[in-house]
C-alpha atoms as a PDB file:
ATOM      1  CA  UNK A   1      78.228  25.369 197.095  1.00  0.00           C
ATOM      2  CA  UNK A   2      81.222  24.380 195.206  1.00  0.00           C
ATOM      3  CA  UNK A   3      83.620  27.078 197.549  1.00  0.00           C
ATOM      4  CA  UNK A   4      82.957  25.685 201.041  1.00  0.00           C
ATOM      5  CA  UNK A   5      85.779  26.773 203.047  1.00  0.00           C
ATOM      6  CA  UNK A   6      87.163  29.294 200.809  1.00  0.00           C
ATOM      7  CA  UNK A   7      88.222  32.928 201.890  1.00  0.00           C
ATOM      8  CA  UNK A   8      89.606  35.885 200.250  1.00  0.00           C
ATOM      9  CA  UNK A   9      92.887  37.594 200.321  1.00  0.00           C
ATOM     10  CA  UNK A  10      92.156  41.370 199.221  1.00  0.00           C
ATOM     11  CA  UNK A  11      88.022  40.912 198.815  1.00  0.00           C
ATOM     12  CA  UNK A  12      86.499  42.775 196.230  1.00  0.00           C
ATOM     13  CA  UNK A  13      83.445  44.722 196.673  1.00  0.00           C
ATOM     14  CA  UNK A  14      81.172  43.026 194.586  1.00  0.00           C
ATOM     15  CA  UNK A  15      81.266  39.668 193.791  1.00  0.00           C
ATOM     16  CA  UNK A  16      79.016  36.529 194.364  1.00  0.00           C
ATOM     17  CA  UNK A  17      79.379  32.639 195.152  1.00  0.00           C
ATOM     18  CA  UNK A  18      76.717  29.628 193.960  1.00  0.00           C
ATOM     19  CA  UNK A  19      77.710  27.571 190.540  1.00  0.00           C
ATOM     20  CA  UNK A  20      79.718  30.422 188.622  1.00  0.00           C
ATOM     21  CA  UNK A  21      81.933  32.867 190.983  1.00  0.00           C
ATOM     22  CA  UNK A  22      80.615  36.074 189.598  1.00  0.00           C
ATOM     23  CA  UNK A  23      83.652  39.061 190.409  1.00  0.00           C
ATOM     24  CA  UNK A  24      84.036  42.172 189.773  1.00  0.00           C
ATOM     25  CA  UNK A  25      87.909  43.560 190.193  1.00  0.00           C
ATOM     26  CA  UNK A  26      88.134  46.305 192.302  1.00  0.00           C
ATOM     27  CA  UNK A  27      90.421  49.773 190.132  1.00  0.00           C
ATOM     28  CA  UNK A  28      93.848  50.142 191.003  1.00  0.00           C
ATOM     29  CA  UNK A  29      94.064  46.530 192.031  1.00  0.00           C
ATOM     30  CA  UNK A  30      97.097  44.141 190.845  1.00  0.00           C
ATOM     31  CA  UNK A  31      99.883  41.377 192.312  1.00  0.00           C
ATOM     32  CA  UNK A  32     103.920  42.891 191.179  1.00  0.00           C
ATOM     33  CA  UNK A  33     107.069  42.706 192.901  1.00  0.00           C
ATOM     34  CA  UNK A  34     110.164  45.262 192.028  1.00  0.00           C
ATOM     35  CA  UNK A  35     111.175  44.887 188.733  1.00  0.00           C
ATOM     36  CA  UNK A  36     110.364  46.680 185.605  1.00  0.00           C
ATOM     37  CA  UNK A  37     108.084  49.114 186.858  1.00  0.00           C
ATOM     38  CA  UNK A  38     109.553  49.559 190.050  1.00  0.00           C
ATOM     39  CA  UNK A  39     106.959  49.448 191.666  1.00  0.00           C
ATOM     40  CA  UNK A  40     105.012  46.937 194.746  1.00  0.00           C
ATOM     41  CA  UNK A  41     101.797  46.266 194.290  1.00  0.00           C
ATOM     42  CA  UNK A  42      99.975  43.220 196.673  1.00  0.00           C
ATOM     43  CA  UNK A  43      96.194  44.114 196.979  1.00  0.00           C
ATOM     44  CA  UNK A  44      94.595  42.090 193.822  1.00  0.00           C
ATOM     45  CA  UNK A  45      91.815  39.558 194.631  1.00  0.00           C
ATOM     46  CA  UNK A  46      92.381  35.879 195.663  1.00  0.00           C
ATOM     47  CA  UNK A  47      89.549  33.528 196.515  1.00  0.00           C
ATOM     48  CA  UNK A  48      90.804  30.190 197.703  1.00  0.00           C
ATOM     49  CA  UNK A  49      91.978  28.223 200.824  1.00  0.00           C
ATOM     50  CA  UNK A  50      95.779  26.826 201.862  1.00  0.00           C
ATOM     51  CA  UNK A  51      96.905  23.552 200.380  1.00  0.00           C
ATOM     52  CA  UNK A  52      99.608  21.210 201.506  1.00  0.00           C
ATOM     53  CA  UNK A  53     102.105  19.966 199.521  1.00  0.00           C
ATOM     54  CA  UNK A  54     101.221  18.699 195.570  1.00  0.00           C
ATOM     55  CA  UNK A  55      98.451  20.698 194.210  1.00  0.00           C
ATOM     56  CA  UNK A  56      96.243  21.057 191.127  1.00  0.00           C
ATOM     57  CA  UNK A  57      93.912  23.968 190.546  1.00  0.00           C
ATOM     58  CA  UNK A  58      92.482  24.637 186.704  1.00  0.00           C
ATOM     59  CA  UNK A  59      89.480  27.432 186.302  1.00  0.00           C
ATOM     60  CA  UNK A  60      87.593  28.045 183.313  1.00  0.00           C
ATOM     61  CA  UNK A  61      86.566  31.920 183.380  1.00  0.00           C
ATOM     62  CA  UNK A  62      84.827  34.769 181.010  1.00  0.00           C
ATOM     63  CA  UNK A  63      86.041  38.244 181.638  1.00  0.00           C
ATOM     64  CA  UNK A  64      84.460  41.422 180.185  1.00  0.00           C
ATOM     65  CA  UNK A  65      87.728  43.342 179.979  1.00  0.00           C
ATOM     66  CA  UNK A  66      88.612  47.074 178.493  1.00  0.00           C
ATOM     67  CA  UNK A  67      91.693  48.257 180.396  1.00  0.00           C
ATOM     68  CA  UNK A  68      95.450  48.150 180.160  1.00  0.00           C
ATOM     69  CA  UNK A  69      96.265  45.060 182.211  1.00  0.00           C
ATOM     70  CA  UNK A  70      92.779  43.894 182.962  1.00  0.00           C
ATOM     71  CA  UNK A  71      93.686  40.377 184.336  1.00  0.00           C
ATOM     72  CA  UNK A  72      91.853  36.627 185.627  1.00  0.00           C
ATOM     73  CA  UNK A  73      93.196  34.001 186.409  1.00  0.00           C
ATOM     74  CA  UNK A  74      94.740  31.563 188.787  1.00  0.00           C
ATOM     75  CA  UNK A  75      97.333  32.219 191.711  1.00  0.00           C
ATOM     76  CA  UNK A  76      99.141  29.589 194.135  1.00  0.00           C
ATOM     77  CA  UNK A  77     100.666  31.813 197.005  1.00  0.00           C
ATOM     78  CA  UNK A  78     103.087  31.423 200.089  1.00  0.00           C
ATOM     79  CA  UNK A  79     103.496  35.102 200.524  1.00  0.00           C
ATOM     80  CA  UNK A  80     103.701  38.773 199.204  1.00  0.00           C
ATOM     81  CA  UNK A  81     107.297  38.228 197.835  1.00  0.00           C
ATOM     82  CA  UNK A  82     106.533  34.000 196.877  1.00  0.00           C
ATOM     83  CA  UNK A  83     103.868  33.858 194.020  1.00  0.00           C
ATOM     84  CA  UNK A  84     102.256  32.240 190.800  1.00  0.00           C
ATOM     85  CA  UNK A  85      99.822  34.451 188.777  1.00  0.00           C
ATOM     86  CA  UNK A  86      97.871  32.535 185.232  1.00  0.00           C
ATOM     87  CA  UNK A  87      95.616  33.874 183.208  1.00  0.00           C
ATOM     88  CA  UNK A  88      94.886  36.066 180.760  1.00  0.00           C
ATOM     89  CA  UNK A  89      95.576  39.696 180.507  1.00  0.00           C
ATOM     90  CA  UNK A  90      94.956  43.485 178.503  1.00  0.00           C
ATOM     91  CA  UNK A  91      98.284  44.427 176.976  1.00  0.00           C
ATOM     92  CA  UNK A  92      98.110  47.303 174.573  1.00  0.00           C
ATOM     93  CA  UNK A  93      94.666  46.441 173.338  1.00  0.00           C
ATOM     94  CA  UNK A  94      96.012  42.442 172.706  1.00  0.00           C
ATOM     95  CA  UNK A  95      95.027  39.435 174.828  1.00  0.00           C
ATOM     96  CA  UNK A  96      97.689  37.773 176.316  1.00  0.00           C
ATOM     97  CA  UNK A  97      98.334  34.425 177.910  1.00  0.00           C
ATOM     98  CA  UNK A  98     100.984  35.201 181.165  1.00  0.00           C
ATOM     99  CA  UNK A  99     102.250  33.664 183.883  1.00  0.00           C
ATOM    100  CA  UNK A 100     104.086  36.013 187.116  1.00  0.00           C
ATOM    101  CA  UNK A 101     106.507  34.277 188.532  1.00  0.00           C
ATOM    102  CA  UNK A 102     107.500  36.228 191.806  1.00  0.00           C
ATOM    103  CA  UNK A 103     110.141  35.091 194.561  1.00  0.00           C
ATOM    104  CA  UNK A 104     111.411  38.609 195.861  1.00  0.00           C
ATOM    105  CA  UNK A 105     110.913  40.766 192.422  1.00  0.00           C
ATOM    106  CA  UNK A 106     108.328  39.145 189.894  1.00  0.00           C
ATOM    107  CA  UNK A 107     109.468  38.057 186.216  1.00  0.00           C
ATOM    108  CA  UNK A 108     106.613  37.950 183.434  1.00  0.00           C
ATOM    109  CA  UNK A 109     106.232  34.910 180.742  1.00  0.00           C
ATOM    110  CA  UNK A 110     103.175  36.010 177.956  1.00  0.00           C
ATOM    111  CA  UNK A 111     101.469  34.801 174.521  1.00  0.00           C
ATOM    112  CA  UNK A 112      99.170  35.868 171.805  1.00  0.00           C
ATOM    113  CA  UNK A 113      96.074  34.783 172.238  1.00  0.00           C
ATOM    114  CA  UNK A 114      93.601  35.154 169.561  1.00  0.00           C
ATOM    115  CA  UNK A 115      90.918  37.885 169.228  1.00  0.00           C
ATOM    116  CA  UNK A 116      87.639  36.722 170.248  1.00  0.00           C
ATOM    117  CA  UNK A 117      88.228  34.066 172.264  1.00  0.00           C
ATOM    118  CA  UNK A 118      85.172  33.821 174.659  1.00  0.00           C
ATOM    119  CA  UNK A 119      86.379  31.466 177.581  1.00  0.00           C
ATOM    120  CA  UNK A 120      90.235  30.117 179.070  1.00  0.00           C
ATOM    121  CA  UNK A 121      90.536  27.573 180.939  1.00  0.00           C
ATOM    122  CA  UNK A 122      93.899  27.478 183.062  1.00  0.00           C
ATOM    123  CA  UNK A 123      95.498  24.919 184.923  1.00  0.00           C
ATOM    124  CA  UNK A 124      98.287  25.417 187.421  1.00  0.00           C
ATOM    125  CA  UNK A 125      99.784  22.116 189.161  1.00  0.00           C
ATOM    126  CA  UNK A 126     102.596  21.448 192.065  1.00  0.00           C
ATOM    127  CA  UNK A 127     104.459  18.423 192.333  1.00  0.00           C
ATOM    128  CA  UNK A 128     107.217  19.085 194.576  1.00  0.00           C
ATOM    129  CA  UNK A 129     109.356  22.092 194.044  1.00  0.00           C
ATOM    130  CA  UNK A 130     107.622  22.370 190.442  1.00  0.00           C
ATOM    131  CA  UNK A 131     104.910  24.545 188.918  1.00  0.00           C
ATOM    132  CA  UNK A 132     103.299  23.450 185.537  1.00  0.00           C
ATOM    133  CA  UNK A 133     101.480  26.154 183.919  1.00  0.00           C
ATOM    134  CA  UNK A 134      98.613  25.164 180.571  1.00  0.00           C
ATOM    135  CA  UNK A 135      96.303  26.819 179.037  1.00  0.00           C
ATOM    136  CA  UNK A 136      93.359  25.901 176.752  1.00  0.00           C
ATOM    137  CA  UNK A 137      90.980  28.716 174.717  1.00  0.00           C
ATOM    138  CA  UNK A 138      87.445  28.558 174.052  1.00  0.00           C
ATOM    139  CA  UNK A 139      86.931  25.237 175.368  1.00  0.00           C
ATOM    140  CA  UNK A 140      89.651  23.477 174.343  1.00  0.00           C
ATOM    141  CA  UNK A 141      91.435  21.324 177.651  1.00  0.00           C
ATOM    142  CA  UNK A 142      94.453  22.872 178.847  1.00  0.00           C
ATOM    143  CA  UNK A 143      97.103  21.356 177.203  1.00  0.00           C
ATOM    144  CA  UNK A 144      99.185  23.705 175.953  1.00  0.00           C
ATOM    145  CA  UNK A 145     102.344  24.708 178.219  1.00  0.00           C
ATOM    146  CA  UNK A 146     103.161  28.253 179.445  1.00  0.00           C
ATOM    147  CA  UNK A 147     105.649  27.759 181.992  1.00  0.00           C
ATOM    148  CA  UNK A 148     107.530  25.470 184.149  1.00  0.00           C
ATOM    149  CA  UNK A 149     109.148  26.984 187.333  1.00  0.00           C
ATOM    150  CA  UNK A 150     110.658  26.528 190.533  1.00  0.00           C
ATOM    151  CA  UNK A 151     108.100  26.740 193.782  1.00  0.00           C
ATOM    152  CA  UNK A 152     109.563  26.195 197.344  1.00  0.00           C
ATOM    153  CA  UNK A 153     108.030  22.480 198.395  1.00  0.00           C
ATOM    154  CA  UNK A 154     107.111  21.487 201.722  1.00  0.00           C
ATOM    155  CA  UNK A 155     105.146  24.875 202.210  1.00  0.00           C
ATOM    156  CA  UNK A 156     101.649  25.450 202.775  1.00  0.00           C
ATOM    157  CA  UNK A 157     100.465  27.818 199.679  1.00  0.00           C
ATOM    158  CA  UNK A 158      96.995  29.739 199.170  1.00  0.00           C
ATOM    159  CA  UNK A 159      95.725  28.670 195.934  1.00  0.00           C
ATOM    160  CA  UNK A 160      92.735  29.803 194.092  1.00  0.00           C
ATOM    161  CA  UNK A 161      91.090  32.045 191.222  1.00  0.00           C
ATOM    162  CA  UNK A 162      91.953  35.879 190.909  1.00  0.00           C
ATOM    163  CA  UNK A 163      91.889  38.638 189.404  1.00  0.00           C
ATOM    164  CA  UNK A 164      92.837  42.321 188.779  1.00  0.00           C
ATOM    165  CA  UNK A 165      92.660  45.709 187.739  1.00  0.00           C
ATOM    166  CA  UNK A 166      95.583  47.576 187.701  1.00  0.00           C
ATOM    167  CA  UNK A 167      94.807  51.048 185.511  1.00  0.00           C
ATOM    168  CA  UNK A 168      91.308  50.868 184.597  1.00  0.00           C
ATOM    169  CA  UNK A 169      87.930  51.126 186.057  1.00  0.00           C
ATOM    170  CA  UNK A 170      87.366  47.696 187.024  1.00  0.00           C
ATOM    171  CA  UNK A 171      85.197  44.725 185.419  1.00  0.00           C
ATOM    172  CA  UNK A 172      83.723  41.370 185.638  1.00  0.00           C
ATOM    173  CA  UNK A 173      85.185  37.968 185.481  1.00  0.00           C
ATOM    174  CA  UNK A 174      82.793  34.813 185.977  1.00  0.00           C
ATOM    175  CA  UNK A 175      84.336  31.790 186.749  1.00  0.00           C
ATOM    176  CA  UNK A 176      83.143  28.130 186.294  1.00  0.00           C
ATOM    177  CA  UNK A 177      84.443  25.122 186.703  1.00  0.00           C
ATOM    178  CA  UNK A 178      87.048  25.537 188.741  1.00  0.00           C
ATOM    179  CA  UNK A 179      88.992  22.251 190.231  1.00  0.00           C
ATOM    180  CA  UNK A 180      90.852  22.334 193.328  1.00  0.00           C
ATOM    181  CA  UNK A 181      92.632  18.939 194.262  1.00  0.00           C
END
């Protein structure tokens, strides 16, 4: 199995391992610090394991969204208040590419992405005290930039696939390939 040694912070209720990570975000689920909306949320899914030092993790993922903020992705993490989110994401009936960016209160980076776009594939990579963020659609490799941002070095950091709900009902992201190195 391709996720041997991998664990879950916040595990959904349903979801399933073997070639494609099959999971289904639990409602009321999402990853925000402070600002904005003033609010805290830390109880959206991560699947993963802790990493040392330089890092690269890309995922190419379906989702069967419907919901305001519906999101999949990728997340590096240190802590609650020291995060990367990437993926794509529900905004007022639009997909977005976005990238969080969280060290105390979280800032938000996004994209148009075209309508009907069937897969992403995302790639997040640490060198140092730097986070590259790309993005490729429909099977195209993820070359296209999103963000570059500061990430403490020297830290162990949880990184793997995730994914959230934050208003709606819930739905189902399957993931495959994903690359963690």
């Amino acid at each position: 199995m391709p996720y041997t040694g991998w664990e879950w912070i916040n595990e959904p209720r349903d979801w399933a391992a073997g070639e494609v990570l099959r999971v289904v975000a639990d409602p009321g689920t999402d990853f925000w610090q402070k600002t904005h909306y003033g609010f805290t949320h830390d109880n959206g899914h991560i699947f993963g394991r802790v990493m040392n030092g330089d890092l690269r993790i890309t995922a190419t993922f379906e989702l069967d969204w419907s919901e305001q903020y519906d999101q999949a992705g990728v997340a590096l993490r240190i802590d609650e208040e020291n995060w990367i989110k990437t993926g794509v994401e529900l905004v007022d009936g639009a997909p977005l590419v976005s990238a969080v960016v969280t060290r105390g209160w979280s800032d938000w980076s996004v994209v148009a992405a075209p309508d009907g776009f069937r897969s992403v594939t995302v790639d997040l990579e640490r060198t140092g005290d730097t986070v590259t963020v790309r993005y490729g659609l429909d099977g195209a490799a993820p070359e296209r930039m999103l963000r570059l941002a500061y990430f403490p070095p020297d830290v162990p950091a949880f990184a793997g696939v995730m994914c959230a709900a934050p208003t709606g009902k819930g739905f189902e992201t399957r993931f495959g390939p994903v690359s963690l190195t």
